[in-house]
PDB file of N, CA and C in Angstrom:
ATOM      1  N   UNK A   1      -1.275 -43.999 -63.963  1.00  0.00           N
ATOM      2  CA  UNK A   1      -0.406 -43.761 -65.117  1.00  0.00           C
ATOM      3  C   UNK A   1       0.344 -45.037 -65.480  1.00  0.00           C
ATOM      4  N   UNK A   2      -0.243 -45.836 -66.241  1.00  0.00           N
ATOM      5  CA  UNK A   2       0.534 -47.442 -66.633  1.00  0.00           C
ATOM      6  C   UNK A   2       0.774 -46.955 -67.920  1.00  0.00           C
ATOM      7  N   UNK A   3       1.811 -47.798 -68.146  1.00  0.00           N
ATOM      8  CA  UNK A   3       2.462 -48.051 -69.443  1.00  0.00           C
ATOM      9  C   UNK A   3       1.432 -47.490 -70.691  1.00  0.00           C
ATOM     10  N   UNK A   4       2.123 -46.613 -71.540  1.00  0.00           N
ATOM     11  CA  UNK A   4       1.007 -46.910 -72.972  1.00  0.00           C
ATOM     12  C   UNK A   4       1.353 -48.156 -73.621  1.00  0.00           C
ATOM     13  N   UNK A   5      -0.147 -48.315 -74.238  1.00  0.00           N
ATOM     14  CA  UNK A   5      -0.527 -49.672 -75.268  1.00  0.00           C
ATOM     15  C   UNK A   5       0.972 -49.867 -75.923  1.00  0.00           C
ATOM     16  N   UNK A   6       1.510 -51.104 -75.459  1.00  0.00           N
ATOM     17  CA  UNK A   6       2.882 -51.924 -76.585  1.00  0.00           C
ATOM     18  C   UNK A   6       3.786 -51.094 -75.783  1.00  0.00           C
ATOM     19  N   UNK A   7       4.062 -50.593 -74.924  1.00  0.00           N
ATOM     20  CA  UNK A   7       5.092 -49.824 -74.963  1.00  0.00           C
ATOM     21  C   UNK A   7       5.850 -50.851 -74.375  1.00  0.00           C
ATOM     22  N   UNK A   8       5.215 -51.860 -73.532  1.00  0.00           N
ATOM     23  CA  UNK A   8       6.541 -52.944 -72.604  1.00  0.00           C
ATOM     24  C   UNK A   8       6.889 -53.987 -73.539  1.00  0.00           C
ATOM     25  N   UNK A   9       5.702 -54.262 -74.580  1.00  0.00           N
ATOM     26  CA  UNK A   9       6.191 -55.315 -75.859  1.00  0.00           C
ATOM     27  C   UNK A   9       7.559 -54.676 -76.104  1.00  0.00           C
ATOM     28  N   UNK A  10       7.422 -53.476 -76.624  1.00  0.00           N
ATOM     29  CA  UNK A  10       8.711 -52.352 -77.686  1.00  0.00           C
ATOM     30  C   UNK A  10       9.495 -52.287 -76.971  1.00  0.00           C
ATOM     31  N   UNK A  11       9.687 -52.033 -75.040  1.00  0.00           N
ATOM     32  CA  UNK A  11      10.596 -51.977 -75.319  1.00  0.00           C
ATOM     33  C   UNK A  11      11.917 -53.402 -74.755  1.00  0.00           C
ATOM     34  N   UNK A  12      10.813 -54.837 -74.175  1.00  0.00           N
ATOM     35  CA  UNK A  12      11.045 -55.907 -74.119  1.00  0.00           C
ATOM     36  C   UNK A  12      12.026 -56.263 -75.243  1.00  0.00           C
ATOM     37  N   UNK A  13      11.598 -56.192 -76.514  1.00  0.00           N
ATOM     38  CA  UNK A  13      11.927 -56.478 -78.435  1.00  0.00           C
ATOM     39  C   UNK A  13      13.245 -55.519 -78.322  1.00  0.00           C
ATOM     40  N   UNK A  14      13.477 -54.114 -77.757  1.00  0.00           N
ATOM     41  CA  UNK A  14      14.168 -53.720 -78.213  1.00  0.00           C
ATOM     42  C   UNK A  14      15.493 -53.887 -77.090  1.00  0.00           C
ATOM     43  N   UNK A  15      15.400 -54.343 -75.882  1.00  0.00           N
ATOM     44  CA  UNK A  15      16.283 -55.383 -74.996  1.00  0.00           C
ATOM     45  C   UNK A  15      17.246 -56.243 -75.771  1.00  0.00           C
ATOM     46  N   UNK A  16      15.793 -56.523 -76.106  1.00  0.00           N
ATOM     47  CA  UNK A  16      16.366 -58.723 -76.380  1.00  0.00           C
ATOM     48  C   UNK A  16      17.143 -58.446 -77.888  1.00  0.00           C
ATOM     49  N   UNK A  17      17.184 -57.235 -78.312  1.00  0.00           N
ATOM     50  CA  UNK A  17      17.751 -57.033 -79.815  1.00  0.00           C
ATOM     51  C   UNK A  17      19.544 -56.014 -79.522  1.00  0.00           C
ATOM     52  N   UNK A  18      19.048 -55.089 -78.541  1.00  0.00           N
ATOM     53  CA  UNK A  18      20.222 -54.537 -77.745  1.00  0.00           C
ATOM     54  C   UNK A  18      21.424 -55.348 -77.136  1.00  0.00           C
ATOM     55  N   UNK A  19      20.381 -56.473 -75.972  1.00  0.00           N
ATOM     56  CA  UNK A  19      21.618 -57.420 -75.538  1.00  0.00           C
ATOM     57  C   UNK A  19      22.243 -58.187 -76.507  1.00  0.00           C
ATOM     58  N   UNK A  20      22.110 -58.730 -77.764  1.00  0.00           N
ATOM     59  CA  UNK A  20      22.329 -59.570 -78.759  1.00  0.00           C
ATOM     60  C   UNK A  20      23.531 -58.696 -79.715  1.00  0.00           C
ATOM     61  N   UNK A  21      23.460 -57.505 -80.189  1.00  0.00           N
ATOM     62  CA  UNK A  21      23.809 -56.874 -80.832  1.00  0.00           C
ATOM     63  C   UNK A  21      25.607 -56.234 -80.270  1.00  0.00           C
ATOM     64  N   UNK A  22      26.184 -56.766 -81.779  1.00  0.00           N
ATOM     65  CA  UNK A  22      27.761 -56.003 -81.540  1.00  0.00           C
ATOM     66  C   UNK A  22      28.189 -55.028 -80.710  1.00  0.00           C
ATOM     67  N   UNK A  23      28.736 -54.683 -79.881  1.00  0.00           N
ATOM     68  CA  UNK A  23      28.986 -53.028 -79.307  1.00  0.00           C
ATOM     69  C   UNK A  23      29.963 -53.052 -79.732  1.00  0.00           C
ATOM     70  N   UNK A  24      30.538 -51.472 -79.349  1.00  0.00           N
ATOM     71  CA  UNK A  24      32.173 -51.316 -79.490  1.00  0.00           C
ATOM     72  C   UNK A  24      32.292 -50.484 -78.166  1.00  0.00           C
ATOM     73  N   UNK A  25      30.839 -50.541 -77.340  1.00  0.00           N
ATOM     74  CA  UNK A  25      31.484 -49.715 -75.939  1.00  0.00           C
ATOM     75  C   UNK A  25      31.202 -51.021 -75.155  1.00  0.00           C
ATOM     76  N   UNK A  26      31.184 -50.307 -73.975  1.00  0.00           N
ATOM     77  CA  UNK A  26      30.768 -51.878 -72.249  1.00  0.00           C
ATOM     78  C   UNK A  26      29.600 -50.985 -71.897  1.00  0.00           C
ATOM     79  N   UNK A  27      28.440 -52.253 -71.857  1.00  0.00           N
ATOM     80  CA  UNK A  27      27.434 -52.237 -71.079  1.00  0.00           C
ATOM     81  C   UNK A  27      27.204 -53.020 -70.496  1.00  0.00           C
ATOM     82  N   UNK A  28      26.582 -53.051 -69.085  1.00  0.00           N
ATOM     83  CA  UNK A  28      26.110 -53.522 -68.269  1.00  0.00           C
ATOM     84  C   UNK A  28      24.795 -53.461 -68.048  1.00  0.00           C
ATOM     85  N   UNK A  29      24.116 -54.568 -67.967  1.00  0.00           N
ATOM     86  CA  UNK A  29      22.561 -53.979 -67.663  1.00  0.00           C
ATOM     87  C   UNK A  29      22.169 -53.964 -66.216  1.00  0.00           C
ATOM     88  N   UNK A  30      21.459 -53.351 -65.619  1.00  0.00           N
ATOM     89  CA  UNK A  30      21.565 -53.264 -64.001  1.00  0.00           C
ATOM     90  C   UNK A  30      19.906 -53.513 -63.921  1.00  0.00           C
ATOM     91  N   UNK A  31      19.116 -54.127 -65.125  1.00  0.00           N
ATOM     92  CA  UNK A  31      17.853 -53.840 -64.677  1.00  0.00           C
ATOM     93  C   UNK A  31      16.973 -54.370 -63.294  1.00  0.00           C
ATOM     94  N   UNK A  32      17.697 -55.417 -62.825  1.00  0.00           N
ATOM     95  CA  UNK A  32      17.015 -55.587 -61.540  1.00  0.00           C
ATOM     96  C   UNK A  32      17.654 -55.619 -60.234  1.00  0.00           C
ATOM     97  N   UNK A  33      18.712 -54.648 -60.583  1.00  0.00           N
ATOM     98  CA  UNK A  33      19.376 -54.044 -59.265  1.00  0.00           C
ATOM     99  C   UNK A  33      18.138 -53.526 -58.535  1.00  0.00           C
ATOM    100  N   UNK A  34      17.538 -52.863 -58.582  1.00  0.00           N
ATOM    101  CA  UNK A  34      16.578 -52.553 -57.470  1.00  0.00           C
ATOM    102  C   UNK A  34      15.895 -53.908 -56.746  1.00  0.00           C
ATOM    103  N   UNK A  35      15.767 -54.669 -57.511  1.00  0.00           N
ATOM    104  CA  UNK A  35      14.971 -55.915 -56.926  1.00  0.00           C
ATOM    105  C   UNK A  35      15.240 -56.180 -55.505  1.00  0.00           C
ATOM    106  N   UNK A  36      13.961 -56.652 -55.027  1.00  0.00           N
ATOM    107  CA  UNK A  36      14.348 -56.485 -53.611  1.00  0.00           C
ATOM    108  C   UNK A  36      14.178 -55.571 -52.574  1.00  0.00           C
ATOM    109  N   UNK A  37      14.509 -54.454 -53.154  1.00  0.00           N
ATOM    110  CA  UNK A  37      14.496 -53.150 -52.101  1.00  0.00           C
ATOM    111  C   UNK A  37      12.573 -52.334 -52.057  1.00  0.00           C
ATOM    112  N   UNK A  38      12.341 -52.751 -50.875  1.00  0.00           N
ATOM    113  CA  UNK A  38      11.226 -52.284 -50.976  1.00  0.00           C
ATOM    114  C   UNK A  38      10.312 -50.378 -50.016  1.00  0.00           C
ATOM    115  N   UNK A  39      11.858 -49.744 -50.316  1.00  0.00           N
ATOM    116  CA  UNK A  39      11.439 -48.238 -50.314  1.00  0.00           C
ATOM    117  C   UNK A  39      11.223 -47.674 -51.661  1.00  0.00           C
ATOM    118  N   UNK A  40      10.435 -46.138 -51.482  1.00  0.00           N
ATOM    119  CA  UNK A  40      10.851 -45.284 -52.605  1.00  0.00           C
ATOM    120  C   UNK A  40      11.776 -45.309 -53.466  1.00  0.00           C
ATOM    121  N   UNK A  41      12.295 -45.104 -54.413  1.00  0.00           N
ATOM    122  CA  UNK A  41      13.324 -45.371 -55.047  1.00  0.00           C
ATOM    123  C   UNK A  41      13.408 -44.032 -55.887  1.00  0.00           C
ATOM    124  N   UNK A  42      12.686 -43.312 -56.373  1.00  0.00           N
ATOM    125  CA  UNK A  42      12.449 -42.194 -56.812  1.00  0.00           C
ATOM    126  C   UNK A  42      11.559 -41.243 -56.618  1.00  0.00           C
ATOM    127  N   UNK A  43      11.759 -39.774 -57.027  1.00  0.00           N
ATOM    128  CA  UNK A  43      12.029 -38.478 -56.424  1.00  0.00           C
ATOM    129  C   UNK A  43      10.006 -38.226 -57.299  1.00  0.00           C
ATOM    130  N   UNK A  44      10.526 -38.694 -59.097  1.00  0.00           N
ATOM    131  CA  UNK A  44       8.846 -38.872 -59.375  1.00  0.00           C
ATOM    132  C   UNK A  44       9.218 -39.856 -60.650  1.00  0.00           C
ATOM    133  N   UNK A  45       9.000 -39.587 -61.398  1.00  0.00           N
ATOM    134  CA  UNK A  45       8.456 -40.956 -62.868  1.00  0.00           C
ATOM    135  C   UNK A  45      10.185 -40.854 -63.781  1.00  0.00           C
ATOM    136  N   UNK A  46      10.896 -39.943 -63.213  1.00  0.00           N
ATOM    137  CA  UNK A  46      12.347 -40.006 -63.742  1.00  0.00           C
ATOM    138  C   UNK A  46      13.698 -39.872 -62.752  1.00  0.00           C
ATOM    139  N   UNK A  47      13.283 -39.450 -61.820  1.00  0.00           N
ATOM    140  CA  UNK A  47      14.414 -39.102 -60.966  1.00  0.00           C
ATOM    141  C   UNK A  47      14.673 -39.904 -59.974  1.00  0.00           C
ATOM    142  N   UNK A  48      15.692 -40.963 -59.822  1.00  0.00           N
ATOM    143  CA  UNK A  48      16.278 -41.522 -58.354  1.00  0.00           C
ATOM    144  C   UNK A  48      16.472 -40.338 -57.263  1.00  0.00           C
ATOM    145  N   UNK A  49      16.175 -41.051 -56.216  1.00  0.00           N
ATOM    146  CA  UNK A  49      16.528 -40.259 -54.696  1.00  0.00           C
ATOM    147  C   UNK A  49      17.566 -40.707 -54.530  1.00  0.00           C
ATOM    148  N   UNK A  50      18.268 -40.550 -52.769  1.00  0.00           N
ATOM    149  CA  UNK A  50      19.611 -40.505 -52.889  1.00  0.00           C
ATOM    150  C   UNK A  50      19.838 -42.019 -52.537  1.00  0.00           C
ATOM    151  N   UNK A  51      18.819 -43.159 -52.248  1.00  0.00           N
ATOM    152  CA  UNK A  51      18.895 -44.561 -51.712  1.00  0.00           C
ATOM    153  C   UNK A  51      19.148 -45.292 -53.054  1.00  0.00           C
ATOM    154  N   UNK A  52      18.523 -44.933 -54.533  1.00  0.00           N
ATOM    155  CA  UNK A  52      18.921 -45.203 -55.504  1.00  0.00           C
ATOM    156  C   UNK A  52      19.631 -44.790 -56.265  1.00  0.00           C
ATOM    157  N   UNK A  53      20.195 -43.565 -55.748  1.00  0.00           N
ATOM    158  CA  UNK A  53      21.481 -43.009 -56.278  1.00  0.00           C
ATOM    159  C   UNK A  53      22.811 -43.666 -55.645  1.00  0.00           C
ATOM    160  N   UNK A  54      22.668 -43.960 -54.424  1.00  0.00           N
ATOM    161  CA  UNK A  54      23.883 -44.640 -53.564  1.00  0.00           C
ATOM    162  C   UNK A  54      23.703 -46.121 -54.321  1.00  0.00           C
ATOM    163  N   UNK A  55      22.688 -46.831 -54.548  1.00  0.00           N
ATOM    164  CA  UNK A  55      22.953 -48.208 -55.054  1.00  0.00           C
ATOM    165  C   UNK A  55      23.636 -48.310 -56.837  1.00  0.00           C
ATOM    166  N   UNK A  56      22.892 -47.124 -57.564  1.00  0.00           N
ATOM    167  CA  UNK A  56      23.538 -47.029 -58.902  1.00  0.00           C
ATOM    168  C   UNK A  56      24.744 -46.303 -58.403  1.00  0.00           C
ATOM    169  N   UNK A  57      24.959 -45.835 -57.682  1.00  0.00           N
ATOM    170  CA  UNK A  57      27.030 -45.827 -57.341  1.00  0.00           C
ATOM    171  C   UNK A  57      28.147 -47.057 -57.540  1.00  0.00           C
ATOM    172  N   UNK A  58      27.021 -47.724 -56.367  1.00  0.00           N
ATOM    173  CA  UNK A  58      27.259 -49.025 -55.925  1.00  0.00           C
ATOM    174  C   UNK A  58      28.051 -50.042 -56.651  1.00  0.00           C
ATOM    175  N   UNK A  59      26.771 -50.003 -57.795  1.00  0.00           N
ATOM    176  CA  UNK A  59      26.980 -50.962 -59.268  1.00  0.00           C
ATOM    177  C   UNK A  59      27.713 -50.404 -59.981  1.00  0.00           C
ATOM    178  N   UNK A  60      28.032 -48.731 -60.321  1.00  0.00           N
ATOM    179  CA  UNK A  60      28.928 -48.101 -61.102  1.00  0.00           C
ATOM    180  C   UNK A  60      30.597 -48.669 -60.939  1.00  0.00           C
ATOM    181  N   UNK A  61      30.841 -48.801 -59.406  1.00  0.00           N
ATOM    182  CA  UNK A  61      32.095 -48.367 -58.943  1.00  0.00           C
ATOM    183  C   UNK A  61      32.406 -50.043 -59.174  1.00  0.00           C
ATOM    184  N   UNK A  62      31.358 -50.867 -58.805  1.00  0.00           N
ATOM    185  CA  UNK A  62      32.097 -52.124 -58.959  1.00  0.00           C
ATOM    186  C   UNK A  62      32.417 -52.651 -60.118  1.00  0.00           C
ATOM    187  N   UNK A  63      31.900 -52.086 -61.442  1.00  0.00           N
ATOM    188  CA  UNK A  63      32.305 -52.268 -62.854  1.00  0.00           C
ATOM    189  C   UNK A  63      33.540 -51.760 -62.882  1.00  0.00           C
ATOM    190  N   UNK A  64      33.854 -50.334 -62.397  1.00  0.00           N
ATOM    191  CA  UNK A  64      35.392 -49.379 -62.920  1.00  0.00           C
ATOM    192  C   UNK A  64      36.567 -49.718 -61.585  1.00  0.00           C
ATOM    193  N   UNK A  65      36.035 -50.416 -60.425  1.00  0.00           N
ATOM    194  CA  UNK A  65      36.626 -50.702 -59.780  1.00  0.00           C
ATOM    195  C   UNK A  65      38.440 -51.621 -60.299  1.00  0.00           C
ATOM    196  N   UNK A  66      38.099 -52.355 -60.787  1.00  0.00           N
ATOM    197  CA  UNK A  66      39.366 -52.862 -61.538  1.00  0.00           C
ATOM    198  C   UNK A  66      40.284 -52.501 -62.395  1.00  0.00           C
ATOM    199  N   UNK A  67      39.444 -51.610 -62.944  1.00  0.00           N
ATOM    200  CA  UNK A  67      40.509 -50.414 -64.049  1.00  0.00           C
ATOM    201  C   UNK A  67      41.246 -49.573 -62.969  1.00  0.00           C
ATOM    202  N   UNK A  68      40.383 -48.894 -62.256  1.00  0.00           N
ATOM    203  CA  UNK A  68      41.379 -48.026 -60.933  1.00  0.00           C
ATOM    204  C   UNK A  68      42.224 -48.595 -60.078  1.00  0.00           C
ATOM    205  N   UNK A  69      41.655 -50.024 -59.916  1.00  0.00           N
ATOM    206  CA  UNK A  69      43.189 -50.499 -59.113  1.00  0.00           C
ATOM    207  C   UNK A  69      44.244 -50.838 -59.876  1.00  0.00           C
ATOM    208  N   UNK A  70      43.957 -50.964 -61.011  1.00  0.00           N
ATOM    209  CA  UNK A  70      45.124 -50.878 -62.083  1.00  0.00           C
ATOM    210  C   UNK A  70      45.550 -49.436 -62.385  1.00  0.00           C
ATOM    211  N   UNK A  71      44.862 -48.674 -62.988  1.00  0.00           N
ATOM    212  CA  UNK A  71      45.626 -47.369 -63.087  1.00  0.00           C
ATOM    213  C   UNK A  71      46.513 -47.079 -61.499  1.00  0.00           C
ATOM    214  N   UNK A  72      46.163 -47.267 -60.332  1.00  0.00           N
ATOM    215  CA  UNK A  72      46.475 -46.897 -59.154  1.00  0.00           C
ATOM    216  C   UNK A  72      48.080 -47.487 -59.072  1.00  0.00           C
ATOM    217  N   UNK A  73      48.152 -49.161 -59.517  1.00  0.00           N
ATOM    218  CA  UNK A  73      49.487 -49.494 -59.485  1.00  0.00           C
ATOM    219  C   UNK A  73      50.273 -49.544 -60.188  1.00  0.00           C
ATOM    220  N   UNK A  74      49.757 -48.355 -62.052  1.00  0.00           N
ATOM    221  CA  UNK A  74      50.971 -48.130 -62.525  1.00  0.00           C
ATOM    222  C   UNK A  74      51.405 -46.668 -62.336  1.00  0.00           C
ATOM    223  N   UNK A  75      50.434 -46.117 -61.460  1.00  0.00           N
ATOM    224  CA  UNK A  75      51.017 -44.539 -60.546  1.00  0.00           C
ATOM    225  C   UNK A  75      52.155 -44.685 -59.427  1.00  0.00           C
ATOM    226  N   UNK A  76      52.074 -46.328 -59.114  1.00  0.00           N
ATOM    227  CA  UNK A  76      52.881 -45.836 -57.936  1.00  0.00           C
ATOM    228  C   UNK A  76      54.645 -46.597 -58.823  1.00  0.00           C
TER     229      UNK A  76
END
């Protein structure tokens, strides 16, 4: 089951047009956080297991990490 015809052109083009483009939210791209890790990584063709669920934590918490230690020290 490989890629259909153009689909890695489309969605390469639509990257390189995404990263370039205005936001008004925060993104991060994590695409080669897995790199490296050479287990399973998913459950089948959409679902992380829990080794790539603990690493997309990983990367989650260290983005919001700084907002919470700020919210944390205007709680106390």
């Amino acid at each position: 089951m490989g890629d259909e015809p153009g689909k890695s052109d489309f969605n390469r083009a639509f990257f390189m047009e995404f990263d370039v483009a205005e936001k008004d939210f925060t993104y991060s791209d994590i695409t080669h956080s897995f790199d490296g890790i050479n287990e399973s990584l998913f459950l089948d063709w959409v679902h992380y297991n829990d080794v790539a669920a603990q690493k997309v934590a990983e990367i989650v918490y260290s983005h919001i990490e700084p907002a919470i230690k700020i919210a944390e020290k205007k709680r106390k």
